[in-house]
C-alpha atoms as a PDB file:
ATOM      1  CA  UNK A   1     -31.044  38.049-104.228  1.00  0.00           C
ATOM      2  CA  UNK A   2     -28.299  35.447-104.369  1.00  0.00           C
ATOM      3  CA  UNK A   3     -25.363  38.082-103.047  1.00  0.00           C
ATOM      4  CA  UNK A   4     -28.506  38.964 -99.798  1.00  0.00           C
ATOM      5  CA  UNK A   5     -28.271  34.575 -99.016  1.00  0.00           C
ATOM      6  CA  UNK A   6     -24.960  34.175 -99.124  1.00  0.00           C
ATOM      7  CA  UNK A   7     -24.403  37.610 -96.606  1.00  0.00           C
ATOM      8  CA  UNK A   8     -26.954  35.733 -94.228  1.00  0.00           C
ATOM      9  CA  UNK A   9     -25.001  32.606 -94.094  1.00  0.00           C
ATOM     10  CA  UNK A  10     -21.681  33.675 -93.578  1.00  0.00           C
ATOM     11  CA  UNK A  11     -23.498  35.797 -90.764  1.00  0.00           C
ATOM     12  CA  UNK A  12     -24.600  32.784 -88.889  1.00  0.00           C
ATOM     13  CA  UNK A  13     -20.982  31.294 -89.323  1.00  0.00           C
ATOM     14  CA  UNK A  14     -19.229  34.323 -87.445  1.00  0.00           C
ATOM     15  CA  UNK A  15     -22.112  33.964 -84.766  1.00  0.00           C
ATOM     16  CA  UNK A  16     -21.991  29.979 -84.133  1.00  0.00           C
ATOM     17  CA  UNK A  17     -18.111  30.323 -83.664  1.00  0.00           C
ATOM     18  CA  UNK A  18     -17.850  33.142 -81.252  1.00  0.00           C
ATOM     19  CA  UNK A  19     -20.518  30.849 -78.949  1.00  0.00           C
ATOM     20  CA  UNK A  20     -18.301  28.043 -79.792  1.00  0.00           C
ATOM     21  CA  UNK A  21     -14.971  29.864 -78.072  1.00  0.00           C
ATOM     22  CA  UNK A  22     -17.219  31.723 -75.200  1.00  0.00           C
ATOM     23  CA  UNK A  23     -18.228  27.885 -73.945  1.00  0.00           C
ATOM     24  CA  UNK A  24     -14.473  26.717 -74.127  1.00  0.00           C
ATOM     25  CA  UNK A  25     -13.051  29.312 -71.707  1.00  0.00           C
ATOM     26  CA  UNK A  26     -15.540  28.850 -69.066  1.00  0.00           C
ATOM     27  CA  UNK A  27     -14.976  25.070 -68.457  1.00  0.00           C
ATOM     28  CA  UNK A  28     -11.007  25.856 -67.264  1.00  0.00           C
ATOM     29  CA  UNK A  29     -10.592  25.285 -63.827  1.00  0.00           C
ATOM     30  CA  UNK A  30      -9.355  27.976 -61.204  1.00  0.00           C
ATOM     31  CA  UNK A  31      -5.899  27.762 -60.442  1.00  0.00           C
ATOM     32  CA  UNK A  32      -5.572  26.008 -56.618  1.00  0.00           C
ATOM     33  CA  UNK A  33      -4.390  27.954 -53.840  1.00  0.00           C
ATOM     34  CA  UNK A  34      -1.764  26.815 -51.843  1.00  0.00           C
ATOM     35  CA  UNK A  35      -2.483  28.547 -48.864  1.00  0.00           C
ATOM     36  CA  UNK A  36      -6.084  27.608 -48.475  1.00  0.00           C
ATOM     37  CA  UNK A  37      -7.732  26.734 -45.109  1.00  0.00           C
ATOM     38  CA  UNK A  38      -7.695  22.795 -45.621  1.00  0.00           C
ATOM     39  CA  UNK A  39      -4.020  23.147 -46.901  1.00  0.00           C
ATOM     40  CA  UNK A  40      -3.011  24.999 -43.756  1.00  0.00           C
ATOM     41  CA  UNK A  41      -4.833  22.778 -41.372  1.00  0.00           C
ATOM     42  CA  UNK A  42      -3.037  19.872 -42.197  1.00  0.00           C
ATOM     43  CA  UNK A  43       0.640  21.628 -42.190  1.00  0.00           C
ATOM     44  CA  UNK A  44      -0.130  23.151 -38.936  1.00  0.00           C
ATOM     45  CA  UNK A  45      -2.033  20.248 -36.844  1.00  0.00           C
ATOM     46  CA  UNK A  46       1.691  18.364 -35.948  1.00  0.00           C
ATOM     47  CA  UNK A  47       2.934  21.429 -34.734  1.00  0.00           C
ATOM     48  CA  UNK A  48      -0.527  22.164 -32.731  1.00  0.00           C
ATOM     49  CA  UNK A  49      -0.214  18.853 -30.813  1.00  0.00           C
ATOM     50  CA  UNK A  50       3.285  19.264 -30.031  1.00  0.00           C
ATOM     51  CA  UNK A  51       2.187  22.870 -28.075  1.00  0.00           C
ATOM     52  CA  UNK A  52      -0.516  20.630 -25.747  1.00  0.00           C
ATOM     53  CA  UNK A  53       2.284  17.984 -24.708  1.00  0.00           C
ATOM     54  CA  UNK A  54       3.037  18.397 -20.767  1.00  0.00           C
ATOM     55  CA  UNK A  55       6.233  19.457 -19.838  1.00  0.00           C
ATOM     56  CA  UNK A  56       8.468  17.006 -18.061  1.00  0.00           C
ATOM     57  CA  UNK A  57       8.248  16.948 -13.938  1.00  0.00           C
ATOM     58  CA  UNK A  58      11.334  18.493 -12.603  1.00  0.00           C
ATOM     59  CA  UNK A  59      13.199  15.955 -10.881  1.00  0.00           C
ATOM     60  CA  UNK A  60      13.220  17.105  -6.634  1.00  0.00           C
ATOM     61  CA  UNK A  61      15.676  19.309  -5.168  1.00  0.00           C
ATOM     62  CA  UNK A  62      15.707  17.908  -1.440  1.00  0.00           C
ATOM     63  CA  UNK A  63      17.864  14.783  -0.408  1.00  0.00           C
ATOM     64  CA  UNK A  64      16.433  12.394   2.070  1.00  0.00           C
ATOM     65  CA  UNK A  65      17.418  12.507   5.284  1.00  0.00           C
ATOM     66  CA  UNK A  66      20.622  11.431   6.633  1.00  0.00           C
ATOM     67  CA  UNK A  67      21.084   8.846  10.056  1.00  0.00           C
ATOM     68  CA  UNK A  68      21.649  12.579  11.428  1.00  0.00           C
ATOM     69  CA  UNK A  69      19.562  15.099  10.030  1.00  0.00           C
ATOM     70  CA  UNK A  70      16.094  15.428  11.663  1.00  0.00           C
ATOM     71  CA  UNK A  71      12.673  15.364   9.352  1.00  0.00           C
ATOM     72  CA  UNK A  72       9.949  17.901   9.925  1.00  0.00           C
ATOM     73  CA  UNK A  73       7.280  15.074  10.209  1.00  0.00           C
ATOM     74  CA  UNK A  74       8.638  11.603  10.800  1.00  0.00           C
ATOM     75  CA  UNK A  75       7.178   8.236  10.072  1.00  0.00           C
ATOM     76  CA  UNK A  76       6.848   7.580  13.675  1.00  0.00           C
ATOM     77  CA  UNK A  77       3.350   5.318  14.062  1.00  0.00           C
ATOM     78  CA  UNK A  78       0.532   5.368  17.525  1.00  0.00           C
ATOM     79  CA  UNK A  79       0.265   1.938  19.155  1.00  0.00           C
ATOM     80  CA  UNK A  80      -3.452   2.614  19.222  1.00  0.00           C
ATOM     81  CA  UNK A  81      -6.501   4.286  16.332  1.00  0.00           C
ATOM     82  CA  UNK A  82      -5.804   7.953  17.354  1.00  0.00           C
ATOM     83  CA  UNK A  83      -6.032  10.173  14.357  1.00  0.00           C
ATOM     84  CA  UNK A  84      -4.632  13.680  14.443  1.00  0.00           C
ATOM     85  CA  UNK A  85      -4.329  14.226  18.643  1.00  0.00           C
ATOM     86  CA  UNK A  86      -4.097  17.499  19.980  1.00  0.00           C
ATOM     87  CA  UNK A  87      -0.325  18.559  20.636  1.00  0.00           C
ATOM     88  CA  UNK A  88       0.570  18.119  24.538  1.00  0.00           C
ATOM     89  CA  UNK A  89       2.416  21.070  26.118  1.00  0.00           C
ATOM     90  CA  UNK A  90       3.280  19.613  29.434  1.00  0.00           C
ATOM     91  CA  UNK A  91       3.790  16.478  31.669  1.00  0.00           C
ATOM     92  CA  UNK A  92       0.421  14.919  33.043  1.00  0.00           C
ATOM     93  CA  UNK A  93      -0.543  15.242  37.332  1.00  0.00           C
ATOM     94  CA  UNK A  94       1.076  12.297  38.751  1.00  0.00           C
ATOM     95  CA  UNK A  95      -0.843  10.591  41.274  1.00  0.00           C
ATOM     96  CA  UNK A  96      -0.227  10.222  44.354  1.00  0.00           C
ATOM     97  CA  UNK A  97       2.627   8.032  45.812  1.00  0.00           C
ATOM     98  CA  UNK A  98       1.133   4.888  47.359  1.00  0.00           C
ATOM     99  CA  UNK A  99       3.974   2.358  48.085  1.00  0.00           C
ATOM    100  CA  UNK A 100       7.300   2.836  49.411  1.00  0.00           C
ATOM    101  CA  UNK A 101       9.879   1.696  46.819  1.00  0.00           C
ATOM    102  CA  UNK A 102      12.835   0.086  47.757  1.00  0.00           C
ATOM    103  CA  UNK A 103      16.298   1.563  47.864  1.00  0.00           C
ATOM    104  CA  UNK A 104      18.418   1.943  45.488  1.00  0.00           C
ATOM    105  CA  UNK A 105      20.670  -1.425  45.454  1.00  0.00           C
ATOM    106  CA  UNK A 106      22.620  -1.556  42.637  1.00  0.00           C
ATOM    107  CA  UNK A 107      26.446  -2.122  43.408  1.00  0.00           C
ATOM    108  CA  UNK A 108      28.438  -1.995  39.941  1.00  0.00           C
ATOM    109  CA  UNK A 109      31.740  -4.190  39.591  1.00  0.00           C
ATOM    110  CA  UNK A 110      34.308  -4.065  37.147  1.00  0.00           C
ATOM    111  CA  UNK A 111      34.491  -1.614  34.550  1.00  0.00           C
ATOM    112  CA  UNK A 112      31.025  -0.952  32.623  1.00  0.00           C
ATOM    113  CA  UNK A 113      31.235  -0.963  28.708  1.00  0.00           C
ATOM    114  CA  UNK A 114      32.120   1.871  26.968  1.00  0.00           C
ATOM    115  CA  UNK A 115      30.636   2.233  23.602  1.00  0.00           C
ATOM    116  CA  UNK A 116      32.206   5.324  22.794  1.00  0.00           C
ATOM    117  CA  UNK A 117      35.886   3.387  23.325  1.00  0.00           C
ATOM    118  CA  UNK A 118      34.511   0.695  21.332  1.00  0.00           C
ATOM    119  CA  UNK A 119      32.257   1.906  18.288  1.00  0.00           C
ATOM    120  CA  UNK A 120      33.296   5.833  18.216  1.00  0.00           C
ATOM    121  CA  UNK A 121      30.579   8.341  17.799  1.00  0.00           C
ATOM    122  CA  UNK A 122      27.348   7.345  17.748  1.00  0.00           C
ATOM    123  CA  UNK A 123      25.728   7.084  14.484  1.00  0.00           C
ATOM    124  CA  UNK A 124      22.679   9.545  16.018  1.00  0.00           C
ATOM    125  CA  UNK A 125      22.293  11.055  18.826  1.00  0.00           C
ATOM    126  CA  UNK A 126      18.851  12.028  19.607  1.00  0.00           C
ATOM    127  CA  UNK A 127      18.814  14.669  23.091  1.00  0.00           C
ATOM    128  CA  UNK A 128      14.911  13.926  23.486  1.00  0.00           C
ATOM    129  CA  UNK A 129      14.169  18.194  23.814  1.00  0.00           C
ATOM    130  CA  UNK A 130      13.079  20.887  21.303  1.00  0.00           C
ATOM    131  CA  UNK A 131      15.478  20.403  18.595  1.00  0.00           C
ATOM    132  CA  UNK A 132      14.275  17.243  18.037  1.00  0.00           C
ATOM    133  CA  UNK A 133      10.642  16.636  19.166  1.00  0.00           C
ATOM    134  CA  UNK A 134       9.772  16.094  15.347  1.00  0.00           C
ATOM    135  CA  UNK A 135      11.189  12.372  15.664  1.00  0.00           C
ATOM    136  CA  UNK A 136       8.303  11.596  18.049  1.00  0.00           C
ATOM    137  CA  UNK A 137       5.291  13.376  16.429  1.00  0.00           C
ATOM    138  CA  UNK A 138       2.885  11.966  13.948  1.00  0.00           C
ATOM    139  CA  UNK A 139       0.908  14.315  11.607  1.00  0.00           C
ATOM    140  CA  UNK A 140       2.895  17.030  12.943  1.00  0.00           C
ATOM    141  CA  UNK A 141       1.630  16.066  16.570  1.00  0.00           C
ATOM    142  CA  UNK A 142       3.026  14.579  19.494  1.00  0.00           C
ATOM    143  CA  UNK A 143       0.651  11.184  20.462  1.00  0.00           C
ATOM    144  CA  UNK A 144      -1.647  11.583  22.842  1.00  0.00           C
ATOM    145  CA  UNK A 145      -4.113   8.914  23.397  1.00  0.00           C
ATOM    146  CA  UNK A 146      -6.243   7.028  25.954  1.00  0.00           C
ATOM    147  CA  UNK A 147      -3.072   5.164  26.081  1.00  0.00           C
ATOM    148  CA  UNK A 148       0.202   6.918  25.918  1.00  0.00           C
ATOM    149  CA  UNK A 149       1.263  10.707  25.973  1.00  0.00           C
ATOM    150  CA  UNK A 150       4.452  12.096  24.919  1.00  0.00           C
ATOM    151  CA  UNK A 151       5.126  15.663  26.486  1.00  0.00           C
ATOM    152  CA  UNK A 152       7.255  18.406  26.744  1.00  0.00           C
ATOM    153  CA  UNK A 153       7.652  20.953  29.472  1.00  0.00           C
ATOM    154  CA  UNK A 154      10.592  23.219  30.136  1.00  0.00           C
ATOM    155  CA  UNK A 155      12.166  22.075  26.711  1.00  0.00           C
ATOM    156  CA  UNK A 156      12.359  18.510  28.231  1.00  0.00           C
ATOM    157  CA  UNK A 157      10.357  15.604  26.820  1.00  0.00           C
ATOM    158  CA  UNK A 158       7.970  13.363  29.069  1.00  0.00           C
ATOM    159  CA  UNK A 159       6.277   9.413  28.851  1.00  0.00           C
ATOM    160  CA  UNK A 160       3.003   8.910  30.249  1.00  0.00           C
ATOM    161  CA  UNK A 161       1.747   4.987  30.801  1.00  0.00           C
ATOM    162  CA  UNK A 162      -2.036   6.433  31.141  1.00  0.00           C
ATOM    163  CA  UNK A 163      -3.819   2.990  31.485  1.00  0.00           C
ATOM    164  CA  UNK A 164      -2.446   0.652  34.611  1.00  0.00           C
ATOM    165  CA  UNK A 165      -1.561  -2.390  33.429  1.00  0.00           C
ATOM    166  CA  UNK A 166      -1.591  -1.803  29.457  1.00  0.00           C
ATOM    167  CA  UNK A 167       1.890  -1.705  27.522  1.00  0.00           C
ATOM    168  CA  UNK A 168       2.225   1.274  25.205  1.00  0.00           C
ATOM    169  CA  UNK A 169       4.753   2.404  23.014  1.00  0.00           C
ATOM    170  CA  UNK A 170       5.498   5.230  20.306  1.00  0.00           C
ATOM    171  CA  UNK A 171       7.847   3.857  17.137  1.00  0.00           C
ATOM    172  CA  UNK A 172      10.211   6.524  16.275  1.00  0.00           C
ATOM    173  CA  UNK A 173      11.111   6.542  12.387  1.00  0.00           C
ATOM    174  CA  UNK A 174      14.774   5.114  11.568  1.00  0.00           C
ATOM    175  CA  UNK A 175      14.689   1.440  10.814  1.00  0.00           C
ATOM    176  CA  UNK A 176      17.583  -0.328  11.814  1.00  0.00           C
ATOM    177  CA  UNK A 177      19.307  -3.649  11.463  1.00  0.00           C
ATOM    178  CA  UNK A 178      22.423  -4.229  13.326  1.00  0.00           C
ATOM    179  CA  UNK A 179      23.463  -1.679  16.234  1.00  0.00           C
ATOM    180  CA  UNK A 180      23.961  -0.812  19.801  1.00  0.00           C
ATOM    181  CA  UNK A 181      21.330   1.042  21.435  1.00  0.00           C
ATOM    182  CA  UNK A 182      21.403   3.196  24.795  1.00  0.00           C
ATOM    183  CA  UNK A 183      18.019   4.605  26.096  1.00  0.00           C
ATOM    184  CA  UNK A 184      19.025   7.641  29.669  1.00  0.00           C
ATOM    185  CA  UNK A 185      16.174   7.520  31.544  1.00  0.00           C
ATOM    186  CA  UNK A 186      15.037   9.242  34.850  1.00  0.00           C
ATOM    187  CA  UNK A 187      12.219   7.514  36.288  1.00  0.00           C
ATOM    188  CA  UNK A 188      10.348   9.829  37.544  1.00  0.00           C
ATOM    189  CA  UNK A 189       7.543   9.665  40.430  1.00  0.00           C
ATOM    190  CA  UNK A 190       7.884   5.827  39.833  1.00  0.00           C
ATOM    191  CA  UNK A 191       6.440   2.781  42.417  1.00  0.00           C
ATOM    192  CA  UNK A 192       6.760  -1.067  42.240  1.00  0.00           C
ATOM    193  CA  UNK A 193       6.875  -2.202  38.870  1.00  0.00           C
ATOM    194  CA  UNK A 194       6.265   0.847  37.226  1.00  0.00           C
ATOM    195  CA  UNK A 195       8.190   0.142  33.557  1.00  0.00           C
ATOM    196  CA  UNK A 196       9.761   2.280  31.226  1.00  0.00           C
ATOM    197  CA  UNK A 197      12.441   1.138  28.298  1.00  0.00           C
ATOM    198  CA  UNK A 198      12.742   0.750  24.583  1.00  0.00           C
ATOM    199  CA  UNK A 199      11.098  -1.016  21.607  1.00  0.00           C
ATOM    200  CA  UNK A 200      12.897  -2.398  19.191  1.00  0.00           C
ATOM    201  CA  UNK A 201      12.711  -3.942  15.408  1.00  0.00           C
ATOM    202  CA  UNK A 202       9.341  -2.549  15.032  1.00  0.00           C
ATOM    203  CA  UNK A 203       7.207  -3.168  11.716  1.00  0.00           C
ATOM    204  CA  UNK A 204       7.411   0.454   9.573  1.00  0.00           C
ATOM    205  CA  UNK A 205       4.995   3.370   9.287  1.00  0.00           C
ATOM    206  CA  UNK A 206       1.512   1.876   8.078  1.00  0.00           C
ATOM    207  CA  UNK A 207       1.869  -1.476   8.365  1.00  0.00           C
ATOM    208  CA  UNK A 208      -1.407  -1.804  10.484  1.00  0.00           C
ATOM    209  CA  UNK A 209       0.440  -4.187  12.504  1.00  0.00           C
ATOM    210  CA  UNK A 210       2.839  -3.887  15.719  1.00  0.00           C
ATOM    211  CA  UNK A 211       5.893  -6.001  16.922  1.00  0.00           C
ATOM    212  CA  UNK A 212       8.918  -5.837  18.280  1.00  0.00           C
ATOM    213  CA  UNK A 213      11.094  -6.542  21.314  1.00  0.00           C
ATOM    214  CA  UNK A 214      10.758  -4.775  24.440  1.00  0.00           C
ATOM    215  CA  UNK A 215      13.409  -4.534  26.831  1.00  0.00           C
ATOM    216  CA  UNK A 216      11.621  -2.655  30.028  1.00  0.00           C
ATOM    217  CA  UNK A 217      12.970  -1.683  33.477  1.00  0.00           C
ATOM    218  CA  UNK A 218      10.781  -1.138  36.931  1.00  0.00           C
ATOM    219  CA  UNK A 219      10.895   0.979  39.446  1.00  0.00           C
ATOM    220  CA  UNK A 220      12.036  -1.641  42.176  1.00  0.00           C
ATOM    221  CA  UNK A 221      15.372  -2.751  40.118  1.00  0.00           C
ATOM    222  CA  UNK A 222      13.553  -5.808  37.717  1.00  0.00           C
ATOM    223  CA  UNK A 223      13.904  -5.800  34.080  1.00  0.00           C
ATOM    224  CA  UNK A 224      12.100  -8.151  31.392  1.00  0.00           C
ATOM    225  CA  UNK A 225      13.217  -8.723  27.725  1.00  0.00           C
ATOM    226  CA  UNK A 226       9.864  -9.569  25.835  1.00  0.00           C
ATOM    227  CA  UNK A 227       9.342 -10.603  21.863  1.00  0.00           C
ATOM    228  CA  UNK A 228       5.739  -8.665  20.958  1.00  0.00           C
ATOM    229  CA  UNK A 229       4.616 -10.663  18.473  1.00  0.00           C
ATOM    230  CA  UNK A 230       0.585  -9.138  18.275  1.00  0.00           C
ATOM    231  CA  UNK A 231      -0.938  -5.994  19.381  1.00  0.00           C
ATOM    232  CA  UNK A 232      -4.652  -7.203  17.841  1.00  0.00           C
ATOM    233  CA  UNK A 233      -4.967  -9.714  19.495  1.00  0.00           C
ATOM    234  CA  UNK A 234      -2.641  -9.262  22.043  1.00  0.00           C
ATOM    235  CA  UNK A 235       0.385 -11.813  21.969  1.00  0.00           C
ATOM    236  CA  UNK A 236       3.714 -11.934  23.701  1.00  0.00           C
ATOM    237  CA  UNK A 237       6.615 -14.490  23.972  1.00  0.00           C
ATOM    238  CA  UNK A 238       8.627 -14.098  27.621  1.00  0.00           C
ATOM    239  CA  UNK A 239      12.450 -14.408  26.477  1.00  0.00           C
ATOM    240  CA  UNK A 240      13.716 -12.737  29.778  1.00  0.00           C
ATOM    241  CA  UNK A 241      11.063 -13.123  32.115  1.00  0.00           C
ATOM    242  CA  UNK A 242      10.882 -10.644  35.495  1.00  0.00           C
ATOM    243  CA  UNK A 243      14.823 -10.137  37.069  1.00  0.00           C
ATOM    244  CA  UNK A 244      16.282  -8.455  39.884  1.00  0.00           C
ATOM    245  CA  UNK A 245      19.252  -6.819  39.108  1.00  0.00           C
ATOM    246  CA  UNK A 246      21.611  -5.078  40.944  1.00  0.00           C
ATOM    247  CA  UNK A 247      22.888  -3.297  38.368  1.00  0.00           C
ATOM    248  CA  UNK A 248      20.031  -1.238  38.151  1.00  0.00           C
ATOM    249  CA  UNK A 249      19.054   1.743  39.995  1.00  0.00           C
ATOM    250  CA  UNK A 250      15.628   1.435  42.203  1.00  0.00           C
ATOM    251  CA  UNK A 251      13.484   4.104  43.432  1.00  0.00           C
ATOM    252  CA  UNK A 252      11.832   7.676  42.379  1.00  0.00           C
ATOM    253  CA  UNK A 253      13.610   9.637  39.639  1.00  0.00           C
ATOM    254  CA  UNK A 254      16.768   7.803  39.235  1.00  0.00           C
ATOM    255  CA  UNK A 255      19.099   8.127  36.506  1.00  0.00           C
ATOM    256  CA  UNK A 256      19.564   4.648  34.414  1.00  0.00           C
ATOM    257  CA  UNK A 257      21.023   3.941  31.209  1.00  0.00           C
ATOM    258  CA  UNK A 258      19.367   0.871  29.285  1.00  0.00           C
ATOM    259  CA  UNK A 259      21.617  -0.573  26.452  1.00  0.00           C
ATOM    260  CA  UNK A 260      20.759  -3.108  23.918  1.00  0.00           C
ATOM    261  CA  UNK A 261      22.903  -4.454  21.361  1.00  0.00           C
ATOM    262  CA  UNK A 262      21.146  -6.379  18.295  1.00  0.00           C
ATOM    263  CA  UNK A 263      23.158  -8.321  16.518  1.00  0.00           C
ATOM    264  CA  UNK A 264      21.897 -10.480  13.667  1.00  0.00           C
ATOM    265  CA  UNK A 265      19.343 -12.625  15.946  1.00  0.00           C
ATOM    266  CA  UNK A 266      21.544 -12.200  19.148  1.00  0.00           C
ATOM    267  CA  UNK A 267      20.220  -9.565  21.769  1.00  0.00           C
ATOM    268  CA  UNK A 268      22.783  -8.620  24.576  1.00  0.00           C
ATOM    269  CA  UNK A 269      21.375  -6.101  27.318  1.00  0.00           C
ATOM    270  CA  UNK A 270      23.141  -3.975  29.965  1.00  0.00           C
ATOM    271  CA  UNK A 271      21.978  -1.911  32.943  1.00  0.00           C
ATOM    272  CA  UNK A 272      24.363   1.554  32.730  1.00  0.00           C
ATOM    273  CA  UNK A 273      26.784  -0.262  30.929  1.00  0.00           C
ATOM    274  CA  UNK A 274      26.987  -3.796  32.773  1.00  0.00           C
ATOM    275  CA  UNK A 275      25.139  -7.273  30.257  1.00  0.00           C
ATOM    276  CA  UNK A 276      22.682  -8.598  32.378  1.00  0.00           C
ATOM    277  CA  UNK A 277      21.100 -10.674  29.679  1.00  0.00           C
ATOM    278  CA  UNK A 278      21.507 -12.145  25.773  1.00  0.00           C
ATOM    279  CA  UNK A 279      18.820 -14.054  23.934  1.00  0.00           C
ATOM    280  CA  UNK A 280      18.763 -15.277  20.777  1.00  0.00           C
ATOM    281  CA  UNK A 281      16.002 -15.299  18.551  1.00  0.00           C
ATOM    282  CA  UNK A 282      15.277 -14.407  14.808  1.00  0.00           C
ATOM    283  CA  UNK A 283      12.012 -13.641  15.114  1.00  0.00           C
ATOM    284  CA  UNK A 284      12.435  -9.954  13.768  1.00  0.00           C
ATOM    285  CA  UNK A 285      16.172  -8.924  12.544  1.00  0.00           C
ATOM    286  CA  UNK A 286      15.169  -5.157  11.616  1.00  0.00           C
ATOM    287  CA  UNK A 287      12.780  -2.332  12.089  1.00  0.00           C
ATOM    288  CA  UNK A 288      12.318   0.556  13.480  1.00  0.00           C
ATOM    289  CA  UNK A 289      12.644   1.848  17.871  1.00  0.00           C
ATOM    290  CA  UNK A 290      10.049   3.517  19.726  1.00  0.00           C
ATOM    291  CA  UNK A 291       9.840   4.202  23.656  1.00  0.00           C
ATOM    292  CA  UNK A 292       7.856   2.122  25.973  1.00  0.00           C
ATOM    293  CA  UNK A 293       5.983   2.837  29.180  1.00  0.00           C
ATOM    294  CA  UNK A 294       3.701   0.824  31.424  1.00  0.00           C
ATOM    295  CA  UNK A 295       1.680   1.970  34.285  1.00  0.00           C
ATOM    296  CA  UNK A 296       1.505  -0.539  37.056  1.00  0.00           C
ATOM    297  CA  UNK A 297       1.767   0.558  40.494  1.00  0.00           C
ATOM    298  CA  UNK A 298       0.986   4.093  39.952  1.00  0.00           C
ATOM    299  CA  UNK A 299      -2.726   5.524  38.065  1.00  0.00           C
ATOM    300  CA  UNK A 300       0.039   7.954  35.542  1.00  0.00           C
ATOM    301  CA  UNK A 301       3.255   6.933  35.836  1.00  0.00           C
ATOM    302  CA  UNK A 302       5.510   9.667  33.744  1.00  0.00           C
ATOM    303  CA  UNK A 303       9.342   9.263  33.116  1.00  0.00           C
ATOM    304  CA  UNK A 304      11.852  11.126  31.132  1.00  0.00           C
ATOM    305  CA  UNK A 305      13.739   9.842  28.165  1.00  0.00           C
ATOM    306  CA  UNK A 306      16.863  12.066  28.915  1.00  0.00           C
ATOM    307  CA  UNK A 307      18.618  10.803  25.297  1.00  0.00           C
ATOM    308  CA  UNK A 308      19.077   8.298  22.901  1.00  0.00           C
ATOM    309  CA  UNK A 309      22.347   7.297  20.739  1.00  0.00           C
ATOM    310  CA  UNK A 310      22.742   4.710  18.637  1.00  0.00           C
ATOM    311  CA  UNK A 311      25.119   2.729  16.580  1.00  0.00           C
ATOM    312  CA  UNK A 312      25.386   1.071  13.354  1.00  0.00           C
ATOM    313  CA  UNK A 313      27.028  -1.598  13.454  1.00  0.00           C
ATOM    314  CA  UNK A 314      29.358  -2.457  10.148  1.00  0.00           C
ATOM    315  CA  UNK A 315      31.776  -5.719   9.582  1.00  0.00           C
END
């Protein structure tokens, strides 16, 4: 009976041990991987936001455009609100011829200036035809407005003054600060005081504002040098007022050259190559050119801007 107790003890012993060692095992952790999801996440996210970084913008190819090279659209600016006119494709009706102008009078003396002898090639040379109507459109289109209408026909370009008694112009786009100027004009089916001529030290493209100096000639032989100093409201300053000139060539289509030299806050202009006038004023010393027309004697008075040269003037 003793040896049966003793047999059921040590039993019990062997049993309460083993559950002992089973309950040890099971409270060892698993080993970690290393290449679990949250492990990889982190390791990869720098290298995911380095993949959504933009690029860097490639720098342009293109150079701007030289004194001599000719833009596709230039900032050339309307001296009135037209948005996006349709493109002319020829030179307006004139109508008819009411007064009889007078004859041509001018009698040169002396030898005219040269500016070729003087200042070499011109700096730009614009021939006013095909080649280089881009200077005088806006929006890729030439102007054509209540107002003004630049045309070409037959590869030649054409001004139209289509308002009696309004001045108009059309800003071309180089600005310029110190140079001599020369505007070829013929001057068309022109009476009295008809006007055609240049624009000078204009503001640039979208300022919403106009000025300038205009230096105009009319069909009878006058010329005018006036400082635009407003377009809304209107405002001018007279610093040449109305002049007869001999130098200048009156009547229906006439060939004339108008010349202006601006230097610093001195104007000097000639008549095909002879001064008839210098001003000085420093109202405006830079800016851009443009053509000018005015319709006064005739209902549309057209003239041709044959070419215009310029040059830049250095010390």
């Amino acid at each position: 009976m003793r040896k049966y107790a003793v047999y059921i003890a040590f039993s019990l012993f062997v049993i309460l041990v083993s559950l002992s060692a089973c309950e040890r095992s099971q409270t060892t952790p698993p080993p970690v991987d290393a290449t679990s999801p949250t492990v990889g996440v982190l390791t990869q996210l720098p290298a995911a936001l380095a993949s959504q970084t933009a690029a860097p913008t490639a720098q342009p190819t293109s150079e701007p455009p030289t004194p001599t090279q000719i833009p596709e659209e230039p900032a050339a600016e309307p001296p009135t609100a037209t948005e996006e006119p349709p493109e002319a494709t020829s030179a307006p009706t004139l109508a008819p011829i009411t007064k009889t102008p007078k004859p041509d009078t001018a009698t040169p003396s002396g030898p005219a200036f040269d500016p070729y002898e003087l200042y070499g090639d011109p700096t730009m040379v614009d021939p006013m035809n095909s080649s280089t109507i881009g200077n005088w459109k806006s929006g890729g289109r030439l102007p054509d407005s209540e107002y003004i209408q630049i045309s070409t026909k037959n590869d030649k370009v054409f001004v139209t003054g289509k308002k009696p008694g309004f001045s108009t112009w059309f800003f071309s786009w180089p600005t310029l600060y110190d140079f001599y100027q020369e505007l070829t004009v013929r001057s068309g089916e022109c009476v009295g005081k008809d006007e055609y001529g240049l624009i000078i030290r204009g503001p640039a493209h979208g300022a919403g504002v106009s000025y300038g100096y205009i230096i105009a000639f009319s069909c009878d032989g006058h010329y005018r040098v006036t400082r635009l100093d407003s377009a809304d409201p209107f405002k001018t300053t007279d610093l040449v007022p109305q002049r007869e000139s001999d130098h200048i060539k009156t009547g229906p289509d006439k060939k004339n050259v108008i010349g202006v030299k601006a230097d610093g806050k001195k104007l000097t202009v000639f008549a095909n190559g002879y001064q008839i006038a210098e001003v000085t004023d420093n109202a405006f010393l830079h800016g851009r050119y443009g053509l000018f027309v005015q319709a006064v004697d005739t209902v549309y008075y057209t003239y041709r801007p044959v070419q215009i040269a310029y040059w830049v003037l250095t010390e």
